[in-house]
PDB file of N, CA and C in Angstrom:
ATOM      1  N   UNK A   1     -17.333  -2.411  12.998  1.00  0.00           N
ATOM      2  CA  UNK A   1     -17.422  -1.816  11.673  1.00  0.00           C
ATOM      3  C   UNK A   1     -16.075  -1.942  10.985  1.00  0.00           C
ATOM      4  N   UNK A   2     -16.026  -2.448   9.775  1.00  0.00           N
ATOM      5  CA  UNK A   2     -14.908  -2.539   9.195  1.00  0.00           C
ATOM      6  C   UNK A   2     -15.085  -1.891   7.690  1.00  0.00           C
ATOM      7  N   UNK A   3     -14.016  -1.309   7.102  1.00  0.00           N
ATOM      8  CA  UNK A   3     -14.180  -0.582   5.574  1.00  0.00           C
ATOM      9  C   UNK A   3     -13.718  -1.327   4.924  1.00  0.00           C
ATOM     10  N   UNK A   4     -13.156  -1.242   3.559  1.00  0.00           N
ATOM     11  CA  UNK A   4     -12.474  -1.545   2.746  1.00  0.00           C
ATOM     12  C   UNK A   4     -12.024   0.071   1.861  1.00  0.00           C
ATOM     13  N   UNK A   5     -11.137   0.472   2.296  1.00  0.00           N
ATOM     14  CA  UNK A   5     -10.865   1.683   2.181  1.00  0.00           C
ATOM     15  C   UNK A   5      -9.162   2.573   2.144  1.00  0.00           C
ATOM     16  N   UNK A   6      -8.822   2.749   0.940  1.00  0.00           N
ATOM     17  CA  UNK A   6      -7.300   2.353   0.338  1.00  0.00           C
ATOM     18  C   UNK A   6      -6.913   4.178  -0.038  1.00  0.00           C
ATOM     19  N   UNK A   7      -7.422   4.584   0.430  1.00  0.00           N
ATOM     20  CA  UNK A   7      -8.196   6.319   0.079  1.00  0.00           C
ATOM     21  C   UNK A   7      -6.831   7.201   0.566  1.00  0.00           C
ATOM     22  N   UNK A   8      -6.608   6.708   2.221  1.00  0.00           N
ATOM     23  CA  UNK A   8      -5.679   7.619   2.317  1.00  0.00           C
ATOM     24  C   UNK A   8      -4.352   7.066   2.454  1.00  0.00           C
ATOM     25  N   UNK A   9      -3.867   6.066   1.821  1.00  0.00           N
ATOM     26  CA  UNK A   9      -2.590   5.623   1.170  1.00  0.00           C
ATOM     27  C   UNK A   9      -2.158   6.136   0.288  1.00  0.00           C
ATOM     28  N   UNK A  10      -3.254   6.771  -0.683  1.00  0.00           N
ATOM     29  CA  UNK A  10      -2.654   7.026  -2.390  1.00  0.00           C
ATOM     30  C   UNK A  10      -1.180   7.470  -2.062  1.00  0.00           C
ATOM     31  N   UNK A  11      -0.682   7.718  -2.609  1.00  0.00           N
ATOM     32  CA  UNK A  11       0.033   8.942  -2.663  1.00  0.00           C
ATOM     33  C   UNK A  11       1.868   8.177  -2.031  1.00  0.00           C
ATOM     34  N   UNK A  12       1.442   6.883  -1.297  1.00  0.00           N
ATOM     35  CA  UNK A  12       2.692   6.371  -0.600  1.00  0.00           C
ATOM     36  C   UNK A  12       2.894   5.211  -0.404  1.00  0.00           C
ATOM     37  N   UNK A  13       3.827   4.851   0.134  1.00  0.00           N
ATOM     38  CA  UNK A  13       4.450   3.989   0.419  1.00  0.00           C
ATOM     39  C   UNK A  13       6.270   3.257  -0.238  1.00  0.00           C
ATOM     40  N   UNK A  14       5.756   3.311  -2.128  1.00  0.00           N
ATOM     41  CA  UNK A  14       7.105   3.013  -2.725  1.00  0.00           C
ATOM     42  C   UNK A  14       7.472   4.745  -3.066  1.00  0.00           C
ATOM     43  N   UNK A  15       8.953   4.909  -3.600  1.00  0.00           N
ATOM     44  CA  UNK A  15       9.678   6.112  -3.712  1.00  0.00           C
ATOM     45  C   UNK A  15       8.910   6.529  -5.128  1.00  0.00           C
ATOM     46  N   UNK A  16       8.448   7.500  -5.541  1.00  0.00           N
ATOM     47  CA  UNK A  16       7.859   7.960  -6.787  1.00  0.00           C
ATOM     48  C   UNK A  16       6.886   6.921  -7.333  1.00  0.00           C
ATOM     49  N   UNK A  17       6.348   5.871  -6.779  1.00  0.00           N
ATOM     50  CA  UNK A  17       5.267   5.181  -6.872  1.00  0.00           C
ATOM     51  C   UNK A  17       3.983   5.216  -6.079  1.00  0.00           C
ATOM     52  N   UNK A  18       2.905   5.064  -6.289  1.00  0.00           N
ATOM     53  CA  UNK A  18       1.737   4.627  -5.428  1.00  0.00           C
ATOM     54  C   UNK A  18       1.675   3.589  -4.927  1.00  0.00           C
ATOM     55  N   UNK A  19       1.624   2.990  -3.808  1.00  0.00           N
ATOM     56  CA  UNK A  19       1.515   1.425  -3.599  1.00  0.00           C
ATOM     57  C   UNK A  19       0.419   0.883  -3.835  1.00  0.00           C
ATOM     58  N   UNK A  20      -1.060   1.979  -3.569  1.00  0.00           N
ATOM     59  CA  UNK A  20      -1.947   1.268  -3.931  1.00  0.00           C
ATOM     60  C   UNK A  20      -1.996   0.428  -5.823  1.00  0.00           C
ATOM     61  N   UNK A  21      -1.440   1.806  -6.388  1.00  0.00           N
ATOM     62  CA  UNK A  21      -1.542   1.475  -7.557  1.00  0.00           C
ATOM     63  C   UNK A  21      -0.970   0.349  -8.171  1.00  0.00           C
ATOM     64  N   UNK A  22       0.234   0.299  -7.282  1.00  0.00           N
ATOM     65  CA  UNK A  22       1.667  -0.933  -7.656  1.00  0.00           C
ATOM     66  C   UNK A  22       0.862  -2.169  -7.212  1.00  0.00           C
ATOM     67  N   UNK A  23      -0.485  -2.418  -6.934  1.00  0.00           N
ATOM     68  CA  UNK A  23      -1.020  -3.574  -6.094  1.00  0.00           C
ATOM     69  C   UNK A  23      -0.646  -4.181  -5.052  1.00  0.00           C
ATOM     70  N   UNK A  24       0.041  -3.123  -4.319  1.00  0.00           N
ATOM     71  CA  UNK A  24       0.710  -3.401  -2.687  1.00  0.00           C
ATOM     72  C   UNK A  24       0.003  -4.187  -1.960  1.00  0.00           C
ATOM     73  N   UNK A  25      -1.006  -3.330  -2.105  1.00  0.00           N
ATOM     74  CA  UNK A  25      -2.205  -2.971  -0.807  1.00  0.00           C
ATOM     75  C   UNK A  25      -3.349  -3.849  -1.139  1.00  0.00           C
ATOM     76  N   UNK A  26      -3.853  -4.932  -0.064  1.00  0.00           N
ATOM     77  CA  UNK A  26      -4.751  -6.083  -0.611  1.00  0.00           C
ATOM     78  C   UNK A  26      -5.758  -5.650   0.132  1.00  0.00           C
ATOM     79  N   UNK A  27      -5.839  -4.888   0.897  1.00  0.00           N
ATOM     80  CA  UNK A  27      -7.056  -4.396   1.807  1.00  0.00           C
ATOM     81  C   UNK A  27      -6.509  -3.593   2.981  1.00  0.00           C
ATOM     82  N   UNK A  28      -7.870  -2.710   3.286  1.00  0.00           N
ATOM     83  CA  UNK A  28      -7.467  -2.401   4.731  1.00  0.00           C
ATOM     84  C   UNK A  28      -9.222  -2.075   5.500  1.00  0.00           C
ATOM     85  N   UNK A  29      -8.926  -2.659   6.920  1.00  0.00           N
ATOM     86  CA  UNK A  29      -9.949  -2.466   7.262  1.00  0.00           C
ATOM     87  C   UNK A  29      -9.747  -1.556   8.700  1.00  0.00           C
ATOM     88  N   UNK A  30     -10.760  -1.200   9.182  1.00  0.00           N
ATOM     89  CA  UNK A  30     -10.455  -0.010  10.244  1.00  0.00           C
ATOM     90  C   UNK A  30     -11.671  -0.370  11.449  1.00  0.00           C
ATOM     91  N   UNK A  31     -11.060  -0.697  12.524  1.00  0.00           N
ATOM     92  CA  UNK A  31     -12.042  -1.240  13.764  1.00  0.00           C
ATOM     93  C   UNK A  31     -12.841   0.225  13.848  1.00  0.00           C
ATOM     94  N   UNK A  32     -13.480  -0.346  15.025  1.00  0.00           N
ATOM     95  CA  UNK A  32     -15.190   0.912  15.769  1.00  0.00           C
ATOM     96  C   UNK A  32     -14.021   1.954  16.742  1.00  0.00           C
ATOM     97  N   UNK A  33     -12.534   1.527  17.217  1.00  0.00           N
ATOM     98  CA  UNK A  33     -11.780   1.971  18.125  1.00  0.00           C
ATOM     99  C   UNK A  33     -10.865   2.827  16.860  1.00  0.00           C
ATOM    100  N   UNK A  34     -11.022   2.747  15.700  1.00  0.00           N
ATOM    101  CA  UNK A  34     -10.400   3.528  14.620  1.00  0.00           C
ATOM    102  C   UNK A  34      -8.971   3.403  14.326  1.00  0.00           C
ATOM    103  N   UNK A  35      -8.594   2.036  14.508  1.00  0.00           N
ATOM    104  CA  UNK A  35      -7.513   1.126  14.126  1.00  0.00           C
ATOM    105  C   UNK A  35      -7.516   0.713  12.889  1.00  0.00           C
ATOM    106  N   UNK A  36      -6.826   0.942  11.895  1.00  0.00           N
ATOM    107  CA  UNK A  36      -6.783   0.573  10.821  1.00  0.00           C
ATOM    108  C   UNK A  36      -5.993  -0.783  10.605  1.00  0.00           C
ATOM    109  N   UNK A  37      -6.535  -1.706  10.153  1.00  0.00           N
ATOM    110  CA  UNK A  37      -5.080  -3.278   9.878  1.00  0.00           C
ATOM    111  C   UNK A  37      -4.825  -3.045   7.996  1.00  0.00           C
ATOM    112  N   UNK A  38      -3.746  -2.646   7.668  1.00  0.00           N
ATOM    113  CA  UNK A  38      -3.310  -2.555   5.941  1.00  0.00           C
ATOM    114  C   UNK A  38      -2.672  -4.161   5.580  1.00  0.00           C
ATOM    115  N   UNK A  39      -3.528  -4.999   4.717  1.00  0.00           N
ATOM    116  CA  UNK A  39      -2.803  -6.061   4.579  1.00  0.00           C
ATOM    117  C   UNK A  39      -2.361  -5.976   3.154  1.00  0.00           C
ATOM    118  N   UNK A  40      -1.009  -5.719   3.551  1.00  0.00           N
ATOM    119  CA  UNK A  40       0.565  -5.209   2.041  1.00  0.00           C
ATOM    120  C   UNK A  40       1.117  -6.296   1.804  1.00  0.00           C
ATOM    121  N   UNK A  41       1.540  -6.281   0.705  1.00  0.00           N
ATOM    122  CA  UNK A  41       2.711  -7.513   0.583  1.00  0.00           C
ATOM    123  C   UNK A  41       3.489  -6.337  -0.479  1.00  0.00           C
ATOM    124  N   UNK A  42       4.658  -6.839  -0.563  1.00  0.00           N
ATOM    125  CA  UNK A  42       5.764  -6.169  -0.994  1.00  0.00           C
ATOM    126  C   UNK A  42       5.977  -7.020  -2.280  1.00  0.00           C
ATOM    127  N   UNK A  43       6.765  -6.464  -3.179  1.00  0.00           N
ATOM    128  CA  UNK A  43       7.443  -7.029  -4.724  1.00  0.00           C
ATOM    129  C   UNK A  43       8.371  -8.177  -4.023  1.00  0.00           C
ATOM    130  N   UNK A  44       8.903  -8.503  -3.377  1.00  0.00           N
ATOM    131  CA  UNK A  44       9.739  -9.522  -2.606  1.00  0.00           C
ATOM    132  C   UNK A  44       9.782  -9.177  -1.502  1.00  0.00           C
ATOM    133  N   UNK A  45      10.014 -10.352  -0.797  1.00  0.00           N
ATOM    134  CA  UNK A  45      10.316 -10.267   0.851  1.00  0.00           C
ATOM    135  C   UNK A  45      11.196  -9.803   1.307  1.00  0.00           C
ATOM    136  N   UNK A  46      12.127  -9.592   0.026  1.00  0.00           N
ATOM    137  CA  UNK A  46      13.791  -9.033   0.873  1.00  0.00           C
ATOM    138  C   UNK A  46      13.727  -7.672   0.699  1.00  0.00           C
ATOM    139  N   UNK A  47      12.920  -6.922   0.446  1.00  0.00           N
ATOM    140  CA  UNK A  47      12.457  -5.584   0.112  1.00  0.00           C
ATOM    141  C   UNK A  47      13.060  -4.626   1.277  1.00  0.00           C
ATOM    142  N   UNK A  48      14.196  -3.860   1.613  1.00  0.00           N
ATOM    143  CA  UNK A  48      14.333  -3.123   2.436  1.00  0.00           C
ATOM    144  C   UNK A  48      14.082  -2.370   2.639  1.00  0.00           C
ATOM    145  N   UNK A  49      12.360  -1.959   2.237  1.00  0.00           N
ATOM    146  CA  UNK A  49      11.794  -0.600   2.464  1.00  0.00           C
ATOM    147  C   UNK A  49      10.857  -0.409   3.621  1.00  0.00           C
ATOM    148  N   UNK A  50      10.507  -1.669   4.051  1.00  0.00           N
ATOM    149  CA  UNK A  50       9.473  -1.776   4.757  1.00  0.00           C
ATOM    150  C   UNK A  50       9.669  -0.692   6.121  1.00  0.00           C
ATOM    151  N   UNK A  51      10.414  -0.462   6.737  1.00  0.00           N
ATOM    152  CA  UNK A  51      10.371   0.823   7.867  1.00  0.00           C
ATOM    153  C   UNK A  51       9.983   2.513   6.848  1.00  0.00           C
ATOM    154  N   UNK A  52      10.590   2.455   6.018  1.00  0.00           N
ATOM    155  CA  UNK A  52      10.285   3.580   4.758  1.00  0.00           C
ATOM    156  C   UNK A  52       8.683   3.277   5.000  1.00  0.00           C
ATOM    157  N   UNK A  53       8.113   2.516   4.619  1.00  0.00           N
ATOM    158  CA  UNK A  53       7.026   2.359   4.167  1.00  0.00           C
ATOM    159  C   UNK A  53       5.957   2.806   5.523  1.00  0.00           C
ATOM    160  N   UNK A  54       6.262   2.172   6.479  1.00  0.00           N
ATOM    161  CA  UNK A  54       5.444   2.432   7.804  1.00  0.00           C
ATOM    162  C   UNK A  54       5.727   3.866   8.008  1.00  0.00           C
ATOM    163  N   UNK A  55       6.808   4.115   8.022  1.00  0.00           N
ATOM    164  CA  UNK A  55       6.755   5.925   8.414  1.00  0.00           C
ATOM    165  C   UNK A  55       5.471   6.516   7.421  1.00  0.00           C
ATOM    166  N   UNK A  56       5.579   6.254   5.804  1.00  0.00           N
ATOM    167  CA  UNK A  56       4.983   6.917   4.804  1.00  0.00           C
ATOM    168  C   UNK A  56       3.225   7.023   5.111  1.00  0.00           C
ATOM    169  N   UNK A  57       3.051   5.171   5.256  1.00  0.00           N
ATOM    170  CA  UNK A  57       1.566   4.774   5.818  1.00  0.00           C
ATOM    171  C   UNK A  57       1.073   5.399   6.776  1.00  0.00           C
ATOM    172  N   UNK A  58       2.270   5.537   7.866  1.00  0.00           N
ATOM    173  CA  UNK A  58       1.838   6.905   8.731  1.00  0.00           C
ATOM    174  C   UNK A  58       1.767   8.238   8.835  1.00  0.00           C
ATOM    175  N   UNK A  59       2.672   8.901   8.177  1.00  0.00           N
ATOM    176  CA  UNK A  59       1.983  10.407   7.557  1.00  0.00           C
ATOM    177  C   UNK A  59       0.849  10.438   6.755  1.00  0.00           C
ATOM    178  N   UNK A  60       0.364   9.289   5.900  1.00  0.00           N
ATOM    179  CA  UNK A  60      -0.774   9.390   4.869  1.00  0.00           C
ATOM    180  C   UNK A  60      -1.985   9.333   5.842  1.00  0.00           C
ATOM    181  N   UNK A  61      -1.878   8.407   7.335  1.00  0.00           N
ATOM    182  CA  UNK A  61      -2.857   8.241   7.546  1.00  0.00           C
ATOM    183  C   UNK A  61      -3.156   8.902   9.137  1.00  0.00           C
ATOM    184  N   UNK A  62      -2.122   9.596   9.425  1.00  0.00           N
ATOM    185  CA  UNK A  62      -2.321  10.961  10.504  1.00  0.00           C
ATOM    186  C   UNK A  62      -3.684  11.855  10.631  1.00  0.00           C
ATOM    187  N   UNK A  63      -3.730  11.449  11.586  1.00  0.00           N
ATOM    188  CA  UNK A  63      -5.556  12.035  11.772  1.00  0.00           C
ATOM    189  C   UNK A  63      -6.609  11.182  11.089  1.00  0.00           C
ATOM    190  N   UNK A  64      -6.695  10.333  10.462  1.00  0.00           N
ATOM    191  CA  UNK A  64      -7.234   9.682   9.816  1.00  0.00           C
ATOM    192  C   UNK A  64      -8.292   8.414  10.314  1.00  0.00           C
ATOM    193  N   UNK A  65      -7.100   8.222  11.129  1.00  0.00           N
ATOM    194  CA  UNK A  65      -7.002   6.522  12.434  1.00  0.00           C
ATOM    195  C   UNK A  65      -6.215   6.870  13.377  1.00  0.00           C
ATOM    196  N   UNK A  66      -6.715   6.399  15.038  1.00  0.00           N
ATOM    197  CA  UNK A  66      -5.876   6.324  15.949  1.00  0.00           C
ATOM    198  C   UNK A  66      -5.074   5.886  16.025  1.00  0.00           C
ATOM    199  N   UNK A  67      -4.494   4.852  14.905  1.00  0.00           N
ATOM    200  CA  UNK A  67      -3.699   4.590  15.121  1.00  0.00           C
ATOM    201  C   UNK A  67      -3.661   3.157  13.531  1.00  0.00           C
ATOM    202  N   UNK A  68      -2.490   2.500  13.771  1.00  0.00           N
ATOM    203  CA  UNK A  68      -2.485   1.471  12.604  1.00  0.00           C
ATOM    204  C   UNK A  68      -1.450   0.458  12.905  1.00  0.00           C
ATOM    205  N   UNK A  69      -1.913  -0.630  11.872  1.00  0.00           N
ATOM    206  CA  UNK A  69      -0.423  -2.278  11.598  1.00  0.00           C
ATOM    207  C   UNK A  69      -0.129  -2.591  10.405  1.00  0.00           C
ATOM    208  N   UNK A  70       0.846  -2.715  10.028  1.00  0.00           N
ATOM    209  CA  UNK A  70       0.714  -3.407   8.870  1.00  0.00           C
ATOM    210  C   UNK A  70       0.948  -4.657   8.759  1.00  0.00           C
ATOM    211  N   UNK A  71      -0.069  -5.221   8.259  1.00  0.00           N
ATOM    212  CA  UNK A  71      -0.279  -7.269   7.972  1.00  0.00           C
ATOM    213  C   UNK A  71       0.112  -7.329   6.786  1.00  0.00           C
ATOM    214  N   UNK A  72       1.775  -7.645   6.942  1.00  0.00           N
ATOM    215  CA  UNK A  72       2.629  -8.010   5.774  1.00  0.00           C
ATOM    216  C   UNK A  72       2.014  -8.905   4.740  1.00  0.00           C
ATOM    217  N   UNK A  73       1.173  -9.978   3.945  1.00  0.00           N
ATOM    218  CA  UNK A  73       1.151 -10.988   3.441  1.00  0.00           C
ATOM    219  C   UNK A  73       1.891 -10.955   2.518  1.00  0.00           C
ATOM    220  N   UNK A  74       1.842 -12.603   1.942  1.00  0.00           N
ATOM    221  CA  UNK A  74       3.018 -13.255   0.856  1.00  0.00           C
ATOM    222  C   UNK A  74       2.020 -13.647  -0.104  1.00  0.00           C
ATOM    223  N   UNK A  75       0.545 -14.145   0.193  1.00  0.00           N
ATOM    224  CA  UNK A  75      -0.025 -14.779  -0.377  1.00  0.00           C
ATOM    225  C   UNK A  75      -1.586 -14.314  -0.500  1.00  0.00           C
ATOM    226  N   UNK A  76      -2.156 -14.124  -1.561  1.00  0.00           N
ATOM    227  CA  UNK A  76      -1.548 -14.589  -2.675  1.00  0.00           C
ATOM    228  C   UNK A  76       0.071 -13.544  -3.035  1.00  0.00           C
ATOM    229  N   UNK A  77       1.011 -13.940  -3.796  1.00  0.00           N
ATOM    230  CA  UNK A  77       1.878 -13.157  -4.217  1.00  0.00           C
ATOM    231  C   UNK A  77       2.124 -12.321  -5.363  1.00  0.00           C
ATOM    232  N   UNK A  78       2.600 -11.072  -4.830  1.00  0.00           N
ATOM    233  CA  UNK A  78       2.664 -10.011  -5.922  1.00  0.00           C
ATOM    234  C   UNK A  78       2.923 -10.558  -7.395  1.00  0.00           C
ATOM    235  N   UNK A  79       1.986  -9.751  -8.208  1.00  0.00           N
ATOM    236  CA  UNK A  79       2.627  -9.863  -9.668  1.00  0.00           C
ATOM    237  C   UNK A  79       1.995  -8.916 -10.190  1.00  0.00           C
ATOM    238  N   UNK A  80       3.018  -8.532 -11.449  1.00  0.00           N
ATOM    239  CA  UNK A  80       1.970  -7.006 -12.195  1.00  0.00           C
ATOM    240  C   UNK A  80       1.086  -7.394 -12.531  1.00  0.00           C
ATOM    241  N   UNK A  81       0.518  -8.322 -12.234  1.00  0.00           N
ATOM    242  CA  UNK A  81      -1.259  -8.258 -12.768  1.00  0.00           C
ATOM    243  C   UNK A  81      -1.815  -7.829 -12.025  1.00  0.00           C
ATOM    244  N   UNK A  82      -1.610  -7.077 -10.915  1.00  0.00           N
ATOM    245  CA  UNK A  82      -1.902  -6.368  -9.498  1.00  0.00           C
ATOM    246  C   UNK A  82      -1.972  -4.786  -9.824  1.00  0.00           C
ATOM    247  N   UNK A  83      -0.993  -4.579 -10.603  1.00  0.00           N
ATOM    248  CA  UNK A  83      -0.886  -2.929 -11.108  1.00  0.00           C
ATOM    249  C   UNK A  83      -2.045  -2.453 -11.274  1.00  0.00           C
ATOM    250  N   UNK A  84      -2.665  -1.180 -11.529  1.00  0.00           N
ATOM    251  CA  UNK A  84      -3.438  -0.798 -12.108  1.00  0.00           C
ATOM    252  C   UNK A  84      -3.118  -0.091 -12.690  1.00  0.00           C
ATOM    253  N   UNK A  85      -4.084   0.522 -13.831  1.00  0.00           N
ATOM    254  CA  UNK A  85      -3.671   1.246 -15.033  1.00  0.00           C
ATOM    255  C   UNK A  85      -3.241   2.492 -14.592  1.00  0.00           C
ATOM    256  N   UNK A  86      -3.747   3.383 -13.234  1.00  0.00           N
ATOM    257  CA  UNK A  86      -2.767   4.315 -12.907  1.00  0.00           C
ATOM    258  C   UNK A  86      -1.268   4.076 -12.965  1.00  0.00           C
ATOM    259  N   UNK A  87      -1.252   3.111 -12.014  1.00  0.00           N
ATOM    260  CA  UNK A  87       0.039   2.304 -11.448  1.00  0.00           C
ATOM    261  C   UNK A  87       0.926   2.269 -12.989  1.00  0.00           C
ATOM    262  N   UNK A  88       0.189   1.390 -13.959  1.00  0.00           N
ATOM    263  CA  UNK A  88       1.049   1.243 -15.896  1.00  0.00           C
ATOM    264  C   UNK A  88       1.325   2.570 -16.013  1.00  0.00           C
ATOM    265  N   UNK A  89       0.686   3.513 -16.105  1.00  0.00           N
ATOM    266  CA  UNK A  89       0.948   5.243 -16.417  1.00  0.00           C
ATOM    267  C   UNK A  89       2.231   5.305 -15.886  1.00  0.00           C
ATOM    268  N   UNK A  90       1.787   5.645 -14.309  1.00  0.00           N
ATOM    269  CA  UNK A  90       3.455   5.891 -14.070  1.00  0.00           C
ATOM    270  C   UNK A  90       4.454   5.408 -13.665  1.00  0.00           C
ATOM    271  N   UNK A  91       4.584   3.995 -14.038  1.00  0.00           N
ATOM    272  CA  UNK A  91       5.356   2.957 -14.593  1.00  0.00           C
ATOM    273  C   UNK A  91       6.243   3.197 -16.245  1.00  0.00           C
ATOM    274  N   UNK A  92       5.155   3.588 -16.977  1.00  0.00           N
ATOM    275  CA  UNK A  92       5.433   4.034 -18.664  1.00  0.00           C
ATOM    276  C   UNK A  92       6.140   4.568 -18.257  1.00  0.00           C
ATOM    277  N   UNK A  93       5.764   6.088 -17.749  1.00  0.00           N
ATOM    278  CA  UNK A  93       6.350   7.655 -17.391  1.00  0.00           C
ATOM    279  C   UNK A  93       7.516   7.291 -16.775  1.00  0.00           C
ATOM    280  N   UNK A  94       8.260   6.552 -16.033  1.00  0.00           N
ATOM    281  CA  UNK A  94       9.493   6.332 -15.451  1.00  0.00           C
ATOM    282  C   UNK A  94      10.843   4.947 -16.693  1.00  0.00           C
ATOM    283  N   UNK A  95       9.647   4.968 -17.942  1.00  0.00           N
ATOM    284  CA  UNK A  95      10.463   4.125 -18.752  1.00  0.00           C
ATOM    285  C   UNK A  95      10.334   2.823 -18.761  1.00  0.00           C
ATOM    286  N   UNK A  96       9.543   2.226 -17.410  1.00  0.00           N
ATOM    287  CA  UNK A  96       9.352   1.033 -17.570  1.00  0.00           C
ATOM    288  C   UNK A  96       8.174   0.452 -19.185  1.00  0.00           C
ATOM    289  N   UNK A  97       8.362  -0.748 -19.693  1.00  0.00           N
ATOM    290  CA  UNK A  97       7.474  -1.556 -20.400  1.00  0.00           C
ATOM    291  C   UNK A  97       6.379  -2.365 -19.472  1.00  0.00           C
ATOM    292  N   UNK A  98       5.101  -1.412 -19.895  1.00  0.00           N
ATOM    293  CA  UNK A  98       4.153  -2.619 -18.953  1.00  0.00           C
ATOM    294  C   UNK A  98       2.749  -2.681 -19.865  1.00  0.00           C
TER     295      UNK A  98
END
């Protein structure tokens, strides 16, 4: 059994951002053993958040799943056409133009 199910990320991953919203998050699916695989890609590869990020993925998803990975991808690659209009909100709200 696998989901497609981005539910209990909201809330984390970038600092005062959503990742789902930022179009981090390209999927996640969750085995019958309740393993979740999150396949993320980051705004660039040189991104030094990624241990930030696994701690975060893992408080969001505590009790949730026995456990979890994250499947970094590159490709396809990030671009704000990935955002969503939550994501533009509080993007605006921090001053950015989107």
């Amino acid at each position: 059994m696998t989901t497609d199910n981005t539910a209990g990320l909201a809330g984390h991953a970038d600092p005062g951002l959503e990742a789902v919203d930022l179009g981090l998050v390209y999927g996640v699916t969750v085995s019958e053993d309740r393993v979740a695989t999150i396949d993320m890609t980051l705004t660039s590869a040189a991104c030094p958040l990624t241990d930030v990020i696994e701690d975060q993925a893992r408080s969001a998803l505590d009790g949730l799943v026995a456990d979890f990975r994250i499947n970094w991808v590159w490709l396809p690659p990030w671009g704000p056409d990935k955002i969503t209009e939550d994501g533009r909100e509080q993007l605006r709200a921090l001053g950015f133009n989107v």
